[in-house]
C-alpha atoms as a PDB file:
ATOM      1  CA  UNK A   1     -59.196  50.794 118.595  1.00  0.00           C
ATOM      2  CA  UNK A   2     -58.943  46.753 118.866  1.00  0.00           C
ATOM      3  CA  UNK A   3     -62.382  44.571 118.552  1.00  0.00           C
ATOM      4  CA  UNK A   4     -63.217  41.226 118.671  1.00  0.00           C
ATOM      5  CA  UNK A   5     -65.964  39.682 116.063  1.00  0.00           C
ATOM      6  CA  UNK A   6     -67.557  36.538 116.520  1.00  0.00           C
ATOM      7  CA  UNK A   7     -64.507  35.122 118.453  1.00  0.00           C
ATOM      8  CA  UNK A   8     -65.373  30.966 118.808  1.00  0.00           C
ATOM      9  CA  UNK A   9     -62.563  28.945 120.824  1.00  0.00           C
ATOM     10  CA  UNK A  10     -62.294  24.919 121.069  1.00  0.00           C
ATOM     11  CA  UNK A  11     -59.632  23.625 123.477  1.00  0.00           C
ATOM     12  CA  UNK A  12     -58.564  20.331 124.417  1.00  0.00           C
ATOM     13  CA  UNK A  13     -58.484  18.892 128.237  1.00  0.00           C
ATOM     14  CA  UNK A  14     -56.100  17.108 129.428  1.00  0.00           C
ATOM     15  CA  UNK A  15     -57.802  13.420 128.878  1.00  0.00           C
ATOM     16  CA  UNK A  16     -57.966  14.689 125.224  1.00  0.00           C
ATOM     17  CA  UNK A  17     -61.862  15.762 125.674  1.00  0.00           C
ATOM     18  CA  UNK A  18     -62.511  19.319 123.293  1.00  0.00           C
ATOM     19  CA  UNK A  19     -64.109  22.062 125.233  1.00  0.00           C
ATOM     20  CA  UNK A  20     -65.922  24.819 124.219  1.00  0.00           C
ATOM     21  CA  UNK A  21     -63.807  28.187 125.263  1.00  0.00           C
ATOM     22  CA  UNK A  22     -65.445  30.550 123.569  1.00  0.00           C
ATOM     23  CA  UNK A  23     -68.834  30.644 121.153  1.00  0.00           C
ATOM     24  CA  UNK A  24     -69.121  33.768 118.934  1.00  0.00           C
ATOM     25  CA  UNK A  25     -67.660  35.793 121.402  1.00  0.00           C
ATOM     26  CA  UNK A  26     -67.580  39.961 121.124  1.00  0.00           C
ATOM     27  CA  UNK A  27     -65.081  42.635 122.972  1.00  0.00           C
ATOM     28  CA  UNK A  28     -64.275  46.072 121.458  1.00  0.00           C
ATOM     29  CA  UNK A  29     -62.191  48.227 123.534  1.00  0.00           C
ATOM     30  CA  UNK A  30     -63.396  52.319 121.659  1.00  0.00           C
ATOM     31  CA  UNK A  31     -61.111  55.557 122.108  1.00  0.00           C
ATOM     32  CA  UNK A  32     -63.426  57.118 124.879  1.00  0.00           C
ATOM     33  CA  UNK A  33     -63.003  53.961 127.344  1.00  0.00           C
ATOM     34  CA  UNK A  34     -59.497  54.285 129.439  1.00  0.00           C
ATOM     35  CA  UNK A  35     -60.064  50.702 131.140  1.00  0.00           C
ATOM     36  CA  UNK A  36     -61.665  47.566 130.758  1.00  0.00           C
ATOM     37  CA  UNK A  37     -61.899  44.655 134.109  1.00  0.00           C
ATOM     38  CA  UNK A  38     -62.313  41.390 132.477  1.00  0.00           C
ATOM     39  CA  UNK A  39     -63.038  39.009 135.396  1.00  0.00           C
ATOM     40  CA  UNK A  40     -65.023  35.580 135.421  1.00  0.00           C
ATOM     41  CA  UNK A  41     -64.369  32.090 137.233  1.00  0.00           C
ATOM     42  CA  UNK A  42     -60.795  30.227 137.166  1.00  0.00           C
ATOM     43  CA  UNK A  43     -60.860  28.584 133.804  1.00  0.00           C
ATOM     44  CA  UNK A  44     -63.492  30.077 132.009  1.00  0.00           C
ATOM     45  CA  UNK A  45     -60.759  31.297 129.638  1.00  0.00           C
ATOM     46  CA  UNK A  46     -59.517  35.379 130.499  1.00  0.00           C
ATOM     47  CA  UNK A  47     -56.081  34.753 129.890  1.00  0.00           C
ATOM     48  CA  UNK A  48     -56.417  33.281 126.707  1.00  0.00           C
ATOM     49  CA  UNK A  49     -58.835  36.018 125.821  1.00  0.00           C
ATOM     50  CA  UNK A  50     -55.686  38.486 126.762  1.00  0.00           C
ATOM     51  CA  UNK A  51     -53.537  35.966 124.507  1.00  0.00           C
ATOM     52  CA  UNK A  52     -55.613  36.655 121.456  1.00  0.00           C
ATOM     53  CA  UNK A  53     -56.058  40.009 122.093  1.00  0.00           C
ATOM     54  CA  UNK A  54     -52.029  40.287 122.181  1.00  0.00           C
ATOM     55  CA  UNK A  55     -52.423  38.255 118.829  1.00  0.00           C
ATOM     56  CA  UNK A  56     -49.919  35.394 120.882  1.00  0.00           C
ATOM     57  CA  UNK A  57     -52.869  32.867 120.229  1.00  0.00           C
ATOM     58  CA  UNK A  58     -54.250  32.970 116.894  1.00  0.00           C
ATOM     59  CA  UNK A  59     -56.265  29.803 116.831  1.00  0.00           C
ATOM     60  CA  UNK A  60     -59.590  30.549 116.953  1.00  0.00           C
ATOM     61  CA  UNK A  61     -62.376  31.513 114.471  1.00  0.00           C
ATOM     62  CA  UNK A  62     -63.380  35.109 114.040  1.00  0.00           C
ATOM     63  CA  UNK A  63     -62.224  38.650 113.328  1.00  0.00           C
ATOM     64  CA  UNK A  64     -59.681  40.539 114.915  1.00  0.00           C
ATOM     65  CA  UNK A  65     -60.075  44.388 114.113  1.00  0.00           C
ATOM     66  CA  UNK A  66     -57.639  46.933 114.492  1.00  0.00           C
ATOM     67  CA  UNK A  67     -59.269  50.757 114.100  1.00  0.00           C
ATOM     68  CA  UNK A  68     -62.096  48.909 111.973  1.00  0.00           C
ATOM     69  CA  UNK A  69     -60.005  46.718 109.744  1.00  0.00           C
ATOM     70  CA  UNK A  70     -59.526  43.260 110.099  1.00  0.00           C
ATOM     71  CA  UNK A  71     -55.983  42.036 110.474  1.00  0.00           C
ATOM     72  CA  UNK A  72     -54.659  39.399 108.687  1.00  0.00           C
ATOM     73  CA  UNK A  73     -54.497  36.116 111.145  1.00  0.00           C
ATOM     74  CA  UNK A  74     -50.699  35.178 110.942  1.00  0.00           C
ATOM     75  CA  UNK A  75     -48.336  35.177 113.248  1.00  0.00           C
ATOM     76  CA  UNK A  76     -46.078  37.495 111.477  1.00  0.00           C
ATOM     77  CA  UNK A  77     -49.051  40.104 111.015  1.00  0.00           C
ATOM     78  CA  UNK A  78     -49.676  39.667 114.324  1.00  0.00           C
ATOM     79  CA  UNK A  79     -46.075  40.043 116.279  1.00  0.00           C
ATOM     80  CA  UNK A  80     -45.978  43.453 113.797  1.00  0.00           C
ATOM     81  CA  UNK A  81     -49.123  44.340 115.147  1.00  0.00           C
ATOM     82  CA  UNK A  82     -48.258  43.805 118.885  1.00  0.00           C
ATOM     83  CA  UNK A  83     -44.682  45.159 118.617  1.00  0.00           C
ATOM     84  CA  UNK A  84     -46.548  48.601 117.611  1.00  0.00           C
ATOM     85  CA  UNK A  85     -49.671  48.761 119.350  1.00  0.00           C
ATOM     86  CA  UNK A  86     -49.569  46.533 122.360  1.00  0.00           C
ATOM     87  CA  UNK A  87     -48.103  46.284 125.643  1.00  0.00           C
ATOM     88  CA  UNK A  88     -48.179  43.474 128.148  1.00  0.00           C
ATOM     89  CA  UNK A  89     -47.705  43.067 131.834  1.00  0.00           C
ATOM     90  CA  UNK A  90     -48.219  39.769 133.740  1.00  0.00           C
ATOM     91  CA  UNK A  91     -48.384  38.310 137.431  1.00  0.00           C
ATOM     92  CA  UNK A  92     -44.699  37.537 137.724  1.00  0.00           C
ATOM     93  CA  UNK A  93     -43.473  40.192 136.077  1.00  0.00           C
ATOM     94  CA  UNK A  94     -40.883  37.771 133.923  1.00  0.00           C
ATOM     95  CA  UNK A  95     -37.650  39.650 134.109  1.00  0.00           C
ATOM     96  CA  UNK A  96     -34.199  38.224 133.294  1.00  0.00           C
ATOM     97  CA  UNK A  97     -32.219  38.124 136.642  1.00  0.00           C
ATOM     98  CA  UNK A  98     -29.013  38.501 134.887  1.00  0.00           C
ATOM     99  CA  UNK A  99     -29.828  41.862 133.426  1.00  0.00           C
ATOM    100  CA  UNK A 100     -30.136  45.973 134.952  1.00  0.00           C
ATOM    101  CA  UNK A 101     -33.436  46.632 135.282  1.00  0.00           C
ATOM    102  CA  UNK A 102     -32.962  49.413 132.397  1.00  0.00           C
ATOM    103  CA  UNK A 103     -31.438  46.061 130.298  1.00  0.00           C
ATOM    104  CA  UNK A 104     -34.894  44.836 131.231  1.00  0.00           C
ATOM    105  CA  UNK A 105     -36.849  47.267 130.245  1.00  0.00           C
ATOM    106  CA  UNK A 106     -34.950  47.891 127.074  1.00  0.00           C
ATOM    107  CA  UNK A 107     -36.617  44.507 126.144  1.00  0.00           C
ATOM    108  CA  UNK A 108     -39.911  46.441 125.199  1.00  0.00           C
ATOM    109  CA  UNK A 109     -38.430  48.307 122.589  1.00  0.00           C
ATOM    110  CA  UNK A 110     -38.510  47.084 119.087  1.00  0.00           C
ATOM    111  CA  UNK A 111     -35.543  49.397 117.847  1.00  0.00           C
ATOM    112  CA  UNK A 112     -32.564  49.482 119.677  1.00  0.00           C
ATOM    113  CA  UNK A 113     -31.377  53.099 118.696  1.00  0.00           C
ATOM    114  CA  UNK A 114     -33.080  55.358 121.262  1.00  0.00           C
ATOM    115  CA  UNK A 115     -33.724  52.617 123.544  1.00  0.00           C
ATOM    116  CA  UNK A 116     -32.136  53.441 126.287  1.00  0.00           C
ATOM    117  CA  UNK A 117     -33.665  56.915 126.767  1.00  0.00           C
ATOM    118  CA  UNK A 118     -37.269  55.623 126.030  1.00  0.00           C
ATOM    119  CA  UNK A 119     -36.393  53.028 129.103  1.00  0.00           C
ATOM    120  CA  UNK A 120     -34.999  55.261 131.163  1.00  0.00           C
ATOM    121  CA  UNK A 121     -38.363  58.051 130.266  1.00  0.00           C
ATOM    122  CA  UNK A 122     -40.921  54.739 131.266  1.00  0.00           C
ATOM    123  CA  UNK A 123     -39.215  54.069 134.508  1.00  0.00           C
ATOM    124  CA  UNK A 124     -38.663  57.657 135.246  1.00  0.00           C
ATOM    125  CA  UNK A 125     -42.896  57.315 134.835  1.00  0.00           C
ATOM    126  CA  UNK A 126     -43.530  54.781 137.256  1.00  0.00           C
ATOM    127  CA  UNK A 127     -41.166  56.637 140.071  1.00  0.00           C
ATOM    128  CA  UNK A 128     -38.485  54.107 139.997  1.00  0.00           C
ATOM    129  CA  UNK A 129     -35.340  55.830 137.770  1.00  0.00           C
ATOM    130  CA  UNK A 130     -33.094  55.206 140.639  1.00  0.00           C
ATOM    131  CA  UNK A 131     -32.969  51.776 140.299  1.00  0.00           C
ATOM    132  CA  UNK A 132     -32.016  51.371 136.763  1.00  0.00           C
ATOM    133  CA  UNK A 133     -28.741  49.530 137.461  1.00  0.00           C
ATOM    134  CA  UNK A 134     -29.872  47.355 139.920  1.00  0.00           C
ATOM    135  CA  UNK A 135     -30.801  43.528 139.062  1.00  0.00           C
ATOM    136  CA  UNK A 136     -34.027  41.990 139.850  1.00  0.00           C
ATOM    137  CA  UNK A 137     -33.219  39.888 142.282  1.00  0.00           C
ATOM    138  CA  UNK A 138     -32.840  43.319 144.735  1.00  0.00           C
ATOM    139  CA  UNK A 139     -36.123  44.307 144.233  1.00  0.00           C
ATOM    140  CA  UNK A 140     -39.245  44.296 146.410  1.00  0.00           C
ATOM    141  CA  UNK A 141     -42.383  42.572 144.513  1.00  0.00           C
ATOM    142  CA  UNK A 142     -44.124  45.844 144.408  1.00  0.00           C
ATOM    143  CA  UNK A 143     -40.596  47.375 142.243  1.00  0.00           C
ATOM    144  CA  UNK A 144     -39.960  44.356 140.133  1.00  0.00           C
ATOM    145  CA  UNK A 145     -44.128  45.248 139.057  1.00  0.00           C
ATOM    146  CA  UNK A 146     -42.747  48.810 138.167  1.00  0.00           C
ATOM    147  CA  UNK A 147     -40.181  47.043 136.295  1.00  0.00           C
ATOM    148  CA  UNK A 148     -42.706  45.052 134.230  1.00  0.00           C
ATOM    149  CA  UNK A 149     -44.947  48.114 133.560  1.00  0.00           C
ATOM    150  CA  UNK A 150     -42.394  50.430 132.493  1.00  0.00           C
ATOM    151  CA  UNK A 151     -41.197  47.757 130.084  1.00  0.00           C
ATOM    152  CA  UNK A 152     -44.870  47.693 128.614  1.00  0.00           C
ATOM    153  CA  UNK A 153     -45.358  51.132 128.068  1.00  0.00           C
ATOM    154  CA  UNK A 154     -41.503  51.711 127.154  1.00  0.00           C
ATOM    155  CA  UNK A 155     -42.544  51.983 123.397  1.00  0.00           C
ATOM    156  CA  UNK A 156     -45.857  54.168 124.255  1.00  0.00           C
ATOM    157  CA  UNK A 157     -48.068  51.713 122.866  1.00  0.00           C
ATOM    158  CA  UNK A 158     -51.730  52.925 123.034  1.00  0.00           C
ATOM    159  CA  UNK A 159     -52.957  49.495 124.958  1.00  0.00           C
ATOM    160  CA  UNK A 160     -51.452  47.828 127.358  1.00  0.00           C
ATOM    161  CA  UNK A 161     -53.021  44.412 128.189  1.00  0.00           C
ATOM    162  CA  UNK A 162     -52.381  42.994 131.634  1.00  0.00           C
ATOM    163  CA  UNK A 163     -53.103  39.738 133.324  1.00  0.00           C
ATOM    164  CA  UNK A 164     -53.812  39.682 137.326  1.00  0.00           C
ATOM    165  CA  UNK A 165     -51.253  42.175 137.467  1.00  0.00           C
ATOM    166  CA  UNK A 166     -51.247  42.766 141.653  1.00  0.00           C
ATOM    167  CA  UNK A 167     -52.122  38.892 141.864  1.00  0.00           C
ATOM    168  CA  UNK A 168     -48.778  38.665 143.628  1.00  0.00           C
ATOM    169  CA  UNK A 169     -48.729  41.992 145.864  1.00  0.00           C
ATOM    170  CA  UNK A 170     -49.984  42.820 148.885  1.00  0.00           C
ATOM    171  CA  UNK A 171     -52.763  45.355 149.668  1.00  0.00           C
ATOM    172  CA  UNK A 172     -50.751  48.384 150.064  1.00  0.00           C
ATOM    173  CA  UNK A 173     -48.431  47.647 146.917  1.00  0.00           C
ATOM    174  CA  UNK A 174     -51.299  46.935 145.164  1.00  0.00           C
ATOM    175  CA  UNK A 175     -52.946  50.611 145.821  1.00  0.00           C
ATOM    176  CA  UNK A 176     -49.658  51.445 144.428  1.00  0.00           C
ATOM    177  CA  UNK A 177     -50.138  49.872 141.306  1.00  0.00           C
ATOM    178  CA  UNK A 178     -53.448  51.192 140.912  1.00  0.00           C
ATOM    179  CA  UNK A 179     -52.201  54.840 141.540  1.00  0.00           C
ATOM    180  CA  UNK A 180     -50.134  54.591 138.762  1.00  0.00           C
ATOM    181  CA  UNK A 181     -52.365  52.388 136.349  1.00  0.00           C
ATOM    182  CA  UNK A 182     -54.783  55.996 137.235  1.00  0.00           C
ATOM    183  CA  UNK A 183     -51.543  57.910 136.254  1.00  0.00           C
ATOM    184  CA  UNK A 184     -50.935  56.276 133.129  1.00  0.00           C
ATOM    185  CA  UNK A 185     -54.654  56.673 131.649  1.00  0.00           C
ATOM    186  CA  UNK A 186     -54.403  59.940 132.237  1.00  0.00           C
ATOM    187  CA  UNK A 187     -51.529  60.117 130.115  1.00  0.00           C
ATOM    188  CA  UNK A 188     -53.166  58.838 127.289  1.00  0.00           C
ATOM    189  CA  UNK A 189     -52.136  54.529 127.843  1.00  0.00           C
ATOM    190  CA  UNK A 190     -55.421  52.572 127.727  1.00  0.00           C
ATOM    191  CA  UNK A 191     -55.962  49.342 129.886  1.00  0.00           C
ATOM    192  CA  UNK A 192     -57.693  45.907 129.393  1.00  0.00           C
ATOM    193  CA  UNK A 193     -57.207  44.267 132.673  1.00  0.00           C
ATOM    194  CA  UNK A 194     -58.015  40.377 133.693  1.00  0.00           C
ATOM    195  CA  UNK A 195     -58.299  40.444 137.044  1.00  0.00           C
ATOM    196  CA  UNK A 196     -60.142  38.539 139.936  1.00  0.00           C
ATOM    197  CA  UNK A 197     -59.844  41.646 142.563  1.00  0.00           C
ATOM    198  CA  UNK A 198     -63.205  43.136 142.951  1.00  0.00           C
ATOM    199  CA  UNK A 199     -61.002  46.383 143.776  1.00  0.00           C
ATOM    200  CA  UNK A 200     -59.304  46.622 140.108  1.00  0.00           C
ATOM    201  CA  UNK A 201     -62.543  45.631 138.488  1.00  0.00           C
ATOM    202  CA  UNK A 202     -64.366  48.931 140.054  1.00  0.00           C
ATOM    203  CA  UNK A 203     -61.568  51.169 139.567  1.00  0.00           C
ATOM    204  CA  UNK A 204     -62.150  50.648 135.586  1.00  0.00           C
ATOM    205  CA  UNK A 205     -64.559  52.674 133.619  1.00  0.00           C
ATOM    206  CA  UNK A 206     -65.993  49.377 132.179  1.00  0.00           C
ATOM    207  CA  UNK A 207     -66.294  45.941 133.380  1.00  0.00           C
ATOM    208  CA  UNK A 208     -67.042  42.512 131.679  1.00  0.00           C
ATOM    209  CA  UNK A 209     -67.728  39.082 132.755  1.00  0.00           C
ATOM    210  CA  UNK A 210     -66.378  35.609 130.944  1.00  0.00           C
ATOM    211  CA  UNK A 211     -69.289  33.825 131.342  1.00  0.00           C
ATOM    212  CA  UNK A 212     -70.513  30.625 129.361  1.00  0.00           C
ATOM    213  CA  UNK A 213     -68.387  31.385 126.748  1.00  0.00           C
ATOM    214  CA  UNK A 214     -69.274  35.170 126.586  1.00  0.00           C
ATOM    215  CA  UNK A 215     -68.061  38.373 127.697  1.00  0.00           C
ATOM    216  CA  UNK A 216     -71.741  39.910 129.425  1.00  0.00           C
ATOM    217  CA  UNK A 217     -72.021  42.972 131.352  1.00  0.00           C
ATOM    218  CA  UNK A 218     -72.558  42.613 134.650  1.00  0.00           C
ATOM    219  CA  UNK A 219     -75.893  42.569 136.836  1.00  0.00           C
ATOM    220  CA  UNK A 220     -76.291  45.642 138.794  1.00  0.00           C
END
């Protein structure tokens, strides 16, 4: 599926200071894992770790594999890569308020022939069809979420990478959420989640810590 090989990071602080993100770091999500919690302290780096898995950040030293080849670094190679394998979901679920929520999904999908009925297939998936001609703005947090995960999984990529995803919802809409993240691995869509919610992290089969500059396993 997608690794990481010797991953080493360097950022810079805001009084110009480098800082050590990442040193030789290692991730591999394999076929028989459905979900992956990536949690770990406020600045010790997860969503730039979901960045360069997405291949959005491609500054940093190391390998990137894809089924046990290394991709070429570029951001070209990359957006091809991402466009066909990955999908992404974030906190605010970033939709344009001046678009349908089908308009919105539509987004996901590199080709626009067909586009429509893949949209209107993902959000029939997450329960929320009926609302395909509303705008965003009408929507409840825990819908506008729907929104953003049927846009990820619109073009059936086999990964879908999200970052805090029920960081914004409350308790109850977050169960939600996790109902239908269950739903979706059963269908075959695998997860690497950054999260800080003890809850997500124990719902997935597998779960990591960023810790000084490493991704460990956790102590029992």
């Amino acid at each position: 599926m997608i690794a990481l090989r010797d991953v080493s990071k360097t950022i810079t602080e805001p009084d110009r200071s480098p800082r050590v993100l990442f040193d030789r770091l290692d991730f591999e999500l394999s076929d028989d894992e459905r979900s992956v919690a990536i949690t770990g302290r406020s600045g010790s780096g997860k969503s730039t770790l979901l960045r360069i898995l997405a291949g959005l950040d491609t500054d940093f030293e190391g390998t990137y594999e894809h089924d046990g080849r290394a991709l070429e670094r570029t951001a070209p190679r990359m957006a091809a890569h991402r466009l066909r394998h990955i999908g992404i979901v974030t906190q605010d679920a970033d939709l344009l308020g001046d678009r349908t929520v089908l308009d919105n999904v539509r987004l996901g999908v590199p080709e626009r022939s067909g586009s429509a009925a893949l949209a209107l297939a993902a959000l029939e998936a997450v329960g929320i069809s009926h609302l395909a001609g509303k705008r965003p703005g009408r929507l409840s947090g825990g819908e506008a979420q729907r929104v953003a995960i049927a846009r990820a999984i619109a073009k059936r990529p086999p990964v879908v990478l999200a970052d805090e995803p029920t960081g914004a919802l409350d308790e109850r809409t977050e169960d939600d959420v996790l109902t239908l993240f269950d739903l979706l691995q059963r269908a075959g869509t695998r997860f690497v989640i950054v999260t800080h919610s003890g809850r997500i992290a124990q719902r997935c089969d597998r779960r990591l810590v960023l810790h000084q500059k490493q991704l460990l396993e956790p102590h029992p």
